[in-house]
N, C-alpha and C. Protein backbone atom coordinates (compact mmCIF):
# COMPACT_ATOMS: atom_id res chain seq x y z
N UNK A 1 3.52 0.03 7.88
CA UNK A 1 2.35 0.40 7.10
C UNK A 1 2.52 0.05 5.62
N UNK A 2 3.63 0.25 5.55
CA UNK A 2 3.58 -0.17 3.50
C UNK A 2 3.84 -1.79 3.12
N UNK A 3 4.10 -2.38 4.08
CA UNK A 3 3.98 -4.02 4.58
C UNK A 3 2.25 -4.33 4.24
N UNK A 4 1.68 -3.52 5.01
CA UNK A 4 0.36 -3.81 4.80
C UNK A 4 -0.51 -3.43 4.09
N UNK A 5 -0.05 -2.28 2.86
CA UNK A 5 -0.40 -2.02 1.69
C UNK A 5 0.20 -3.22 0.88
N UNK A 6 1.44 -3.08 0.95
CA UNK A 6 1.45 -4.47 0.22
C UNK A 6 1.07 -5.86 0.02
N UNK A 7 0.53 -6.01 1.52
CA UNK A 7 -0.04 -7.61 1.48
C UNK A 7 -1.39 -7.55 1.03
N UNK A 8 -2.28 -6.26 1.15
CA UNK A 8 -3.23 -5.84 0.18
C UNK A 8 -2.87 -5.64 -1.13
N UNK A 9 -2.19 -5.35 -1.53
CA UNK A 9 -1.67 -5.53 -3.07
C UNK A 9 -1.72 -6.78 -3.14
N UNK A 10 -1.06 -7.75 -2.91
CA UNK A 10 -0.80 -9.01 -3.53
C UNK A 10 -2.08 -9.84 -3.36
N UNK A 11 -2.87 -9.49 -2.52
CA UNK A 11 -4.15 -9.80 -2.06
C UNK A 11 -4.97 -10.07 -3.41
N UNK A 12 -4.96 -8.94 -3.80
CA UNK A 12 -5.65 -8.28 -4.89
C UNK A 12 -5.18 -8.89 -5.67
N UNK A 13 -3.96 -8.93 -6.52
CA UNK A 13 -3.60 -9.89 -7.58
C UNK A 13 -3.42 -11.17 -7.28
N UNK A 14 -3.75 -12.03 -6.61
CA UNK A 14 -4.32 -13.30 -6.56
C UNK A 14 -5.74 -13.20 -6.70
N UNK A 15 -6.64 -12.54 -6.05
CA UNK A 15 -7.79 -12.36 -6.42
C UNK A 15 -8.51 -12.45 -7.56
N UNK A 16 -7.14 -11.51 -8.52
CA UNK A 16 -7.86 -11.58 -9.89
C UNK A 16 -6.74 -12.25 -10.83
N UNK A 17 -6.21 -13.16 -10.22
CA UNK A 17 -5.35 -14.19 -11.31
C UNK A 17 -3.87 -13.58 -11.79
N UNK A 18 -3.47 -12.77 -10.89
CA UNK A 18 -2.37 -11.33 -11.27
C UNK A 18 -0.93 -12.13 -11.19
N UNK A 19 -0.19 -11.84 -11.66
CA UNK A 19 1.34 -12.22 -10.41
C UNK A 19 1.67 -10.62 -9.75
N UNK A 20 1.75 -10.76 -8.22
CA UNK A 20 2.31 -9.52 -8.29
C UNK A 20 3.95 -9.30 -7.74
N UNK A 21 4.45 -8.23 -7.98
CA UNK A 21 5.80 -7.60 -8.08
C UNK A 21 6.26 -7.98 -6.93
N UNK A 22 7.58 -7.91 -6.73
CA UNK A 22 8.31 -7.97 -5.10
C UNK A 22 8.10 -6.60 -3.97
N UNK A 23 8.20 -6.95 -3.32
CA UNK A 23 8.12 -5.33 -2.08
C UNK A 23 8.77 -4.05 -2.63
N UNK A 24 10.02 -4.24 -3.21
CA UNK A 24 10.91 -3.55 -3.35
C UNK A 24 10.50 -2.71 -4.87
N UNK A 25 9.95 -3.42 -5.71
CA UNK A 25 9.40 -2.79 -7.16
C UNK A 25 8.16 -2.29 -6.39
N UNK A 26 7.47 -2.80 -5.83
CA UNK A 26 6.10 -2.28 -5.29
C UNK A 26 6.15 -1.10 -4.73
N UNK A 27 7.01 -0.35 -3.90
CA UNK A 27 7.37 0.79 -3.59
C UNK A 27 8.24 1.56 -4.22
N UNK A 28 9.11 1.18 -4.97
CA UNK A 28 9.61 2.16 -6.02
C UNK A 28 8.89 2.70 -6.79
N UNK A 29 7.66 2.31 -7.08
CA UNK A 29 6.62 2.45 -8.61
C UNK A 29 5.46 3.30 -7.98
N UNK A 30 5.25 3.50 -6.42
CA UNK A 30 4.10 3.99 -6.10
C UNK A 30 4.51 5.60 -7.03
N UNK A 31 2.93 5.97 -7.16
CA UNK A 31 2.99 7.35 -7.90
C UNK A 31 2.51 8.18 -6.41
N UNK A 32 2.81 9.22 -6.98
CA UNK A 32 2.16 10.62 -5.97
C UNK A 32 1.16 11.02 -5.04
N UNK A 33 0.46 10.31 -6.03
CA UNK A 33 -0.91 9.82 -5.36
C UNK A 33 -1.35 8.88 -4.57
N UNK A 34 -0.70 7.87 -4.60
CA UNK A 34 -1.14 6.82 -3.83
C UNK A 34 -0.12 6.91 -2.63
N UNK A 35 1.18 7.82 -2.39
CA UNK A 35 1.94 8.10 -1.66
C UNK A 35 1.12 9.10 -0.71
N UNK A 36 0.38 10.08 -1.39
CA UNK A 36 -0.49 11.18 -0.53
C UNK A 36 -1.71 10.22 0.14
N UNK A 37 -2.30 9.87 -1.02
CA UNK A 37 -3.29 9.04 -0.12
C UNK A 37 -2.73 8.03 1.21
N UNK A 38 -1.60 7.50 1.15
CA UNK A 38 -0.75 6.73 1.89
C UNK A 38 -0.81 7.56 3.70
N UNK A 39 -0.28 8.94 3.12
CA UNK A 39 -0.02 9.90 3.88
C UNK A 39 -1.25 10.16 4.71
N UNK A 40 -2.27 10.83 4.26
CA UNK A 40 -3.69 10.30 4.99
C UNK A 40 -3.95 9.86 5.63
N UNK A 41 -3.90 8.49 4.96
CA UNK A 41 -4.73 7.40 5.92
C UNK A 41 -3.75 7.19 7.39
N UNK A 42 -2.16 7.69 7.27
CA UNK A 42 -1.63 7.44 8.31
C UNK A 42 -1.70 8.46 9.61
N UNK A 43 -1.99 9.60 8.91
CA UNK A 43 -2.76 10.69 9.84
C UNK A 43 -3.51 10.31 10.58
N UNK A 44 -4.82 9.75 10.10
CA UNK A 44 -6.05 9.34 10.68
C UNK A 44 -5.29 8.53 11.64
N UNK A 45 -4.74 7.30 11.52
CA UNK A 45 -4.46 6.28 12.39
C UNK A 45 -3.90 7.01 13.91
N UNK A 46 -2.83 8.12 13.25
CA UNK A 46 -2.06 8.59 14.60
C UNK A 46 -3.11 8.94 15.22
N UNK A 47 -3.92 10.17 14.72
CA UNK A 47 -5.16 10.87 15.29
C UNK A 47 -5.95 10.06 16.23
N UNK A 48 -5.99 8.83 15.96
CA UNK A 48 -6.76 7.99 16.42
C UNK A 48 -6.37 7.04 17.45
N UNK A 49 -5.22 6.99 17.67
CA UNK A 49 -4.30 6.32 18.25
C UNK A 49 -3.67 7.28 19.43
N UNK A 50 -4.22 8.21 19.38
CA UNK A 50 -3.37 9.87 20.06
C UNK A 50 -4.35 9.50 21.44
């Protein structure tokens, strides 16, 4: 799952002309929030997947 946040990240900064970070800075740097929100959306999936 954070494979595929990330390839949406980098998505995004090509999109808008960005360079973006390696995997490894990309997940060290997530904040709280985007870790909870992370958390979420992976709920739903199990839920859904159940």
């Amino acid at each position: 799952m954070y494979r595929e946040g990330y390839e949406r990240y980098c998505s995004a900064c090509e999109e808008f002309g960005l360079e973006s970070k390696d995997f490894y800075f990309f997940i060290n740097n997530l904040t709280e929030e985007q870790l909870n929100a992370f958390k979420e959306h992976s709920k739903g999936r199990e839920e859904l997947n159940a």
